[in-house]
PDB file of N, CA and C in Angstrom:
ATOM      1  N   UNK A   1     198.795 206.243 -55.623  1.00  0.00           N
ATOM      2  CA  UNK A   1     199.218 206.833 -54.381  1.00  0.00           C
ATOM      3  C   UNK A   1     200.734 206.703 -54.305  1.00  0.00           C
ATOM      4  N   UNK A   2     201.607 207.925 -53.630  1.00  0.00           N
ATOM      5  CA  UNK A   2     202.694 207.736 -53.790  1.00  0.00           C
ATOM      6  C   UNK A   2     203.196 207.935 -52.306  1.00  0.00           C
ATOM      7  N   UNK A   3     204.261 206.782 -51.779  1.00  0.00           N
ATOM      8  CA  UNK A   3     204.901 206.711 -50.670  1.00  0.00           C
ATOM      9  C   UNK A   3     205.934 207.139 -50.130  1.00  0.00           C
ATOM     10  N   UNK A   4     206.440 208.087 -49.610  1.00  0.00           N
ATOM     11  CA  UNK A   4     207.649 208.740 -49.328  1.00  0.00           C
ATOM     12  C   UNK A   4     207.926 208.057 -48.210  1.00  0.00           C
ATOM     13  N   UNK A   5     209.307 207.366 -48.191  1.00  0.00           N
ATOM     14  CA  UNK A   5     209.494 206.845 -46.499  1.00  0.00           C
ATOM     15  C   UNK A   5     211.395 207.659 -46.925  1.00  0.00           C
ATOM     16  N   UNK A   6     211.515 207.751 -45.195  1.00  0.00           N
ATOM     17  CA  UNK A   6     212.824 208.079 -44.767  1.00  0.00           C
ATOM     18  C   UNK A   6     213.844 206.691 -45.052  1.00  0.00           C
ATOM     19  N   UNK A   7     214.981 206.542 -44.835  1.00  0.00           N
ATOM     20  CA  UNK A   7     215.703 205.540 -44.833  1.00  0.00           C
ATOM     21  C   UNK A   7     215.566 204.975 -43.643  1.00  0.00           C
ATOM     22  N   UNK A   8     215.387 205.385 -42.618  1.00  0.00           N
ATOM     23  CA  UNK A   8     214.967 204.593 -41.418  1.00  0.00           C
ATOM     24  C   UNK A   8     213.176 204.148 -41.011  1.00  0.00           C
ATOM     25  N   UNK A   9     212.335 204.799 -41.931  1.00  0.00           N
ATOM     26  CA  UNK A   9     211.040 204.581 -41.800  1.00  0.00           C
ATOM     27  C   UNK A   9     210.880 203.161 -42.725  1.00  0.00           C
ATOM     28  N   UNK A  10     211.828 203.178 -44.235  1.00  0.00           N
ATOM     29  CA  UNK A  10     211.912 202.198 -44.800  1.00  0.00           C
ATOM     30  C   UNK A  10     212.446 200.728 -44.019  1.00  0.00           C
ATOM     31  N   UNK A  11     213.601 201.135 -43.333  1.00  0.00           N
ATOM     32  CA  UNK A  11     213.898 199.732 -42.676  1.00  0.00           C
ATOM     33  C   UNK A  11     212.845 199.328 -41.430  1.00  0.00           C
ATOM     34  N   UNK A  12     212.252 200.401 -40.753  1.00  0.00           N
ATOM     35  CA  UNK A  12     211.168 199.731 -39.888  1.00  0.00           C
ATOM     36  C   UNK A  12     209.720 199.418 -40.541  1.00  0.00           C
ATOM     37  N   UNK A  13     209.249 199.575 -41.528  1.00  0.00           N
ATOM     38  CA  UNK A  13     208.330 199.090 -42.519  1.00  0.00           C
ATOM     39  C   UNK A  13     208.678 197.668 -42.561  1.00  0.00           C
ATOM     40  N   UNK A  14     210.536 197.401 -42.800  1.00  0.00           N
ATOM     41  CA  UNK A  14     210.779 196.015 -43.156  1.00  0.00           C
ATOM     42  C   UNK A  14     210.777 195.312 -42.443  1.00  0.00           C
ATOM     43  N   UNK A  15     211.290 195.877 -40.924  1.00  0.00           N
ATOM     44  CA  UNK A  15     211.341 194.911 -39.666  1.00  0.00           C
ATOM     45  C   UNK A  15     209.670 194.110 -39.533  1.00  0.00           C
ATOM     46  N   UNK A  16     208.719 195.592 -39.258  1.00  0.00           N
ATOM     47  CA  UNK A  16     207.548 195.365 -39.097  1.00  0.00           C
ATOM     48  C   UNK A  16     207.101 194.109 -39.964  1.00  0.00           C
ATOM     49  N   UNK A  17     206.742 194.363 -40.990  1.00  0.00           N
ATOM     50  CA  UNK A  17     206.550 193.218 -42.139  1.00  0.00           C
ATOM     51  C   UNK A  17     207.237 191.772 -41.418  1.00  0.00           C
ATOM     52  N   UNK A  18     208.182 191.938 -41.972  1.00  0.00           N
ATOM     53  CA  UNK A  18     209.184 190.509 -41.114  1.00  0.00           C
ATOM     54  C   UNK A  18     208.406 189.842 -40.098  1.00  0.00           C
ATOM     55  N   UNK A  19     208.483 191.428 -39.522  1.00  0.00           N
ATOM     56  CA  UNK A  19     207.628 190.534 -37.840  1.00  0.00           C
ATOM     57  C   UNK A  19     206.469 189.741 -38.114  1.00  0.00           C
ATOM     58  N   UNK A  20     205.719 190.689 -38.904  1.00  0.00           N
ATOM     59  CA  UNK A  20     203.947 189.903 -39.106  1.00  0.00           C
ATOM     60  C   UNK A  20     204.133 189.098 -40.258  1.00  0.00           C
ATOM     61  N   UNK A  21     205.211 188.512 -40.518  1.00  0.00           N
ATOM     62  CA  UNK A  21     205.696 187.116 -41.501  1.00  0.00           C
ATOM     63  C   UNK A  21     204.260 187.543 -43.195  1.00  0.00           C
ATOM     64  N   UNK A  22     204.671 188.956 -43.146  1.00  0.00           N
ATOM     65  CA  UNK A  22     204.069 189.899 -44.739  1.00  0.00           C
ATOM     66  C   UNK A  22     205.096 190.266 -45.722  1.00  0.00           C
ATOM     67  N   UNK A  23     204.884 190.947 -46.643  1.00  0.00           N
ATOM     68  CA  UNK A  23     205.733 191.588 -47.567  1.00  0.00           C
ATOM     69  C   UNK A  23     205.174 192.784 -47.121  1.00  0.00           C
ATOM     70  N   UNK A  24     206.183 193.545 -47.397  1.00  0.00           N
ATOM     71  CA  UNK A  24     205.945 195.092 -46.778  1.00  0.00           C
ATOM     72  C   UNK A  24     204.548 195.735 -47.986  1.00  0.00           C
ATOM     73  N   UNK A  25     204.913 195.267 -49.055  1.00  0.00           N
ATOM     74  CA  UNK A  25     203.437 195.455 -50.020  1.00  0.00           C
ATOM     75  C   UNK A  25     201.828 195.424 -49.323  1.00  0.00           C
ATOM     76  N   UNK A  26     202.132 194.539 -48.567  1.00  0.00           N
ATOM     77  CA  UNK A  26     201.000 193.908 -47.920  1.00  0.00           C
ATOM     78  C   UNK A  26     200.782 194.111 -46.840  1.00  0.00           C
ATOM     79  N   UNK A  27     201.418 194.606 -45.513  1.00  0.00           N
ATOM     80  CA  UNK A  27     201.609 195.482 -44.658  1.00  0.00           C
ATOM     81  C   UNK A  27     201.402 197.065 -44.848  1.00  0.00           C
ATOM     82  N   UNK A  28     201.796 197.252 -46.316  1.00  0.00           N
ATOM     83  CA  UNK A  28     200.817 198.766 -46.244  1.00  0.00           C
ATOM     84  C   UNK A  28     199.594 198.860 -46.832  1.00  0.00           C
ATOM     85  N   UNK A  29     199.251 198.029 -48.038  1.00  0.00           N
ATOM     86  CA  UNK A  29     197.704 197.812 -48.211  1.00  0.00           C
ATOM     87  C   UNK A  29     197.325 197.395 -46.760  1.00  0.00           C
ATOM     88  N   UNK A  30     197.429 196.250 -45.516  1.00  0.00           N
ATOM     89  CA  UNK A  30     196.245 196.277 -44.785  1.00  0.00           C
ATOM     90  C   UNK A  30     196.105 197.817 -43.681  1.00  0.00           C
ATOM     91  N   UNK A  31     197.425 198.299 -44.170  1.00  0.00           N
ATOM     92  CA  UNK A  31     197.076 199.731 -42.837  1.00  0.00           C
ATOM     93  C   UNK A  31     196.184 200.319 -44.137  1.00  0.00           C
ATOM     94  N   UNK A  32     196.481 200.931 -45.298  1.00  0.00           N
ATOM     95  CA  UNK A  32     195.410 201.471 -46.284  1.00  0.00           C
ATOM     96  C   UNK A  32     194.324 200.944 -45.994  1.00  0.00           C
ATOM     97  N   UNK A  33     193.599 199.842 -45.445  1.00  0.00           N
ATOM     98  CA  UNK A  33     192.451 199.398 -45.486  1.00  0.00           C
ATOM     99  C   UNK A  33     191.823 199.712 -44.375  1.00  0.00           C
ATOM    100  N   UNK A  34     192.680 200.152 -43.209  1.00  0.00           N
ATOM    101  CA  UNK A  34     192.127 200.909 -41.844  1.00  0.00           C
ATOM    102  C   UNK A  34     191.864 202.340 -42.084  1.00  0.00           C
ATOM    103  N   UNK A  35     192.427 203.236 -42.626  1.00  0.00           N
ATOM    104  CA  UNK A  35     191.980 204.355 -43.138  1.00  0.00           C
ATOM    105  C   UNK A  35     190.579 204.622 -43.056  1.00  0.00           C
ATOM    106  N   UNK A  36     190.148 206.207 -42.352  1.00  0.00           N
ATOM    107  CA  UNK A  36     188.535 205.950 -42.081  1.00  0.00           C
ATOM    108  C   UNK A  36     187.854 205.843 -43.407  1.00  0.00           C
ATOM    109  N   UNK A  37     186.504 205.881 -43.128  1.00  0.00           N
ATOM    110  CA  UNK A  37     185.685 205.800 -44.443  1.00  0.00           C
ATOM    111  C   UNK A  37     185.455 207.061 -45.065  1.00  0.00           C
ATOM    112  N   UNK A  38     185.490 207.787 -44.054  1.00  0.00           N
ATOM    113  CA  UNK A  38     185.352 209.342 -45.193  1.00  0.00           C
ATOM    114  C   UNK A  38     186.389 209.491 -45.835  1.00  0.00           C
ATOM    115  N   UNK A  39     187.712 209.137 -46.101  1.00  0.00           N
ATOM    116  CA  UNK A  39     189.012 209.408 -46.798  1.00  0.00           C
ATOM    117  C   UNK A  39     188.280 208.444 -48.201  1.00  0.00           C
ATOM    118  N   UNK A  40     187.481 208.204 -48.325  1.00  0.00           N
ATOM    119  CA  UNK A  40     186.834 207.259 -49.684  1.00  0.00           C
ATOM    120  C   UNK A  40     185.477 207.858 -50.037  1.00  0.00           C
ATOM    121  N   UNK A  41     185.358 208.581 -49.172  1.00  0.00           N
ATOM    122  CA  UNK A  41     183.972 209.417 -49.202  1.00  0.00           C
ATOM    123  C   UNK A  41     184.080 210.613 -49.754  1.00  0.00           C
ATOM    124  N   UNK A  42     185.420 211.117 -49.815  1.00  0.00           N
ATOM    125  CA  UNK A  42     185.903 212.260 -50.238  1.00  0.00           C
ATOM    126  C   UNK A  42     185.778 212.535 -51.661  1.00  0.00           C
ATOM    127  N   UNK A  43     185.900 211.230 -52.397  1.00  0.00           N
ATOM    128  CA  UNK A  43     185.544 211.227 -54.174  1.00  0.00           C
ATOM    129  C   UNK A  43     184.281 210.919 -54.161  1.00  0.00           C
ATOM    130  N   UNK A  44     183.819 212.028 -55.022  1.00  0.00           N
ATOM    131  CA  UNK A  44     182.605 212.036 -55.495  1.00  0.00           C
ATOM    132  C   UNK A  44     182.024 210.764 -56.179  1.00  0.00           C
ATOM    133  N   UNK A  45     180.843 210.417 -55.899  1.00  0.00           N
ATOM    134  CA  UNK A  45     180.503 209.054 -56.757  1.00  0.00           C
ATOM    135  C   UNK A  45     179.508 209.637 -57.561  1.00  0.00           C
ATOM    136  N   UNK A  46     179.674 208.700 -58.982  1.00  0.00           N
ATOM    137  CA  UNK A  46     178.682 209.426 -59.835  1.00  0.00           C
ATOM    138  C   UNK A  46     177.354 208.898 -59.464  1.00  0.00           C
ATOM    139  N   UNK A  47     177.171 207.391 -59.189  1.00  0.00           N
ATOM    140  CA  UNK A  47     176.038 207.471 -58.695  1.00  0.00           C
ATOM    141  C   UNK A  47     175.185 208.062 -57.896  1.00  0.00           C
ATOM    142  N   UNK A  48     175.537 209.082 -56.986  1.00  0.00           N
ATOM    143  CA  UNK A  48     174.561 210.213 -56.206  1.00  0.00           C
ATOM    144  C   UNK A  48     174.311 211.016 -56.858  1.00  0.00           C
ATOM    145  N   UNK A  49     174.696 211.894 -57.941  1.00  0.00           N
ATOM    146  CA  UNK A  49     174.038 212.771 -58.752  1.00  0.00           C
ATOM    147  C   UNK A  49     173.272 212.324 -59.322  1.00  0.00           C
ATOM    148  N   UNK A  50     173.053 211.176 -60.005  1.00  0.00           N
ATOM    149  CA  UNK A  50     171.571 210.198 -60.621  1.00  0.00           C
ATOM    150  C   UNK A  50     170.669 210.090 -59.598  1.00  0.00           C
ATOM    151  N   UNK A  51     171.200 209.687 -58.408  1.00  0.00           N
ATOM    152  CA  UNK A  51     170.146 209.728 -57.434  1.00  0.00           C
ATOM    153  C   UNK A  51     169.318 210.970 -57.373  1.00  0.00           C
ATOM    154  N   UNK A  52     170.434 211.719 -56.815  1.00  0.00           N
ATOM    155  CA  UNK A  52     170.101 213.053 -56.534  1.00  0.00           C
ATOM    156  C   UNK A  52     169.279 213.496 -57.621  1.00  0.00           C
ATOM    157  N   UNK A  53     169.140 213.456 -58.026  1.00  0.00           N
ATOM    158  CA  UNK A  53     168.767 214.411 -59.486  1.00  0.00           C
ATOM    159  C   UNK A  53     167.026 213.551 -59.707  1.00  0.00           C
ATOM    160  N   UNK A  54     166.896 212.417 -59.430  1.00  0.00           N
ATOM    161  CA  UNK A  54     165.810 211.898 -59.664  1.00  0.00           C
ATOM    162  C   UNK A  54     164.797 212.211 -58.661  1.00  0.00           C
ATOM    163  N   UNK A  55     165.400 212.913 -57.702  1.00  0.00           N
ATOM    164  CA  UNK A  55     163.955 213.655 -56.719  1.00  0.00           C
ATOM    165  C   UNK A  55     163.341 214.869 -56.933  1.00  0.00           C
ATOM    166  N   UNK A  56     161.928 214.601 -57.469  1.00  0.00           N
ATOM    167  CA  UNK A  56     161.450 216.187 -57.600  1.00  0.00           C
ATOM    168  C   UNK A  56     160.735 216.094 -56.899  1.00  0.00           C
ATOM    169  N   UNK A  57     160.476 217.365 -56.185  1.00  0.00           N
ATOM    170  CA  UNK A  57     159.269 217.565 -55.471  1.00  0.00           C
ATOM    171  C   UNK A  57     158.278 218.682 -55.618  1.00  0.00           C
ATOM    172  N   UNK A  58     157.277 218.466 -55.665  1.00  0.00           N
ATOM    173  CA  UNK A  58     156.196 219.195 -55.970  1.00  0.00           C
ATOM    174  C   UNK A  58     155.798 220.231 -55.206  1.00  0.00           C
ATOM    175  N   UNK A  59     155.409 221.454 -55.522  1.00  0.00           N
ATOM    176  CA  UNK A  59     155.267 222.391 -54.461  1.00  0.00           C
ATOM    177  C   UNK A  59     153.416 222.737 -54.275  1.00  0.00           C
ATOM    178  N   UNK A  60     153.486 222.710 -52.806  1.00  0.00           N
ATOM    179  CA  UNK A  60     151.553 222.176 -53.190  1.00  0.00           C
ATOM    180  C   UNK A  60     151.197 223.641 -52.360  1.00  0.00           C
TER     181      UNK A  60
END
């Protein structure tokens, strides 16, 4: 993932951090970790096509 900050978005990243006694590294992994769940839902997992694929159903 790649981060574009302004020169002033960069120094309030740093204040912020500072404040919550973090490294700004670590201040943006825990906002990454608030991010909803569908933004992770969005990549396909291979395990549902195995799933998927293992239901047949019979036509009666």
């Amino acid at each position: 993932m790649t981060i574009r900050l302004t020169d002033f978005e960069k120094k309030q990243l740093e204040q912020e951090a500072e404040r919550r006694g973090m490294t700004q590294s670590s201040l943006l992994r825990s906002l990454i970790t608030r991010f909803p769940v569908r933004v992770a839902s969005a990549v396909p997992n291979p395990r549902d096509s195995v799933r998927d694929s293992s239901h047949t159903h019979a036509a009666h």
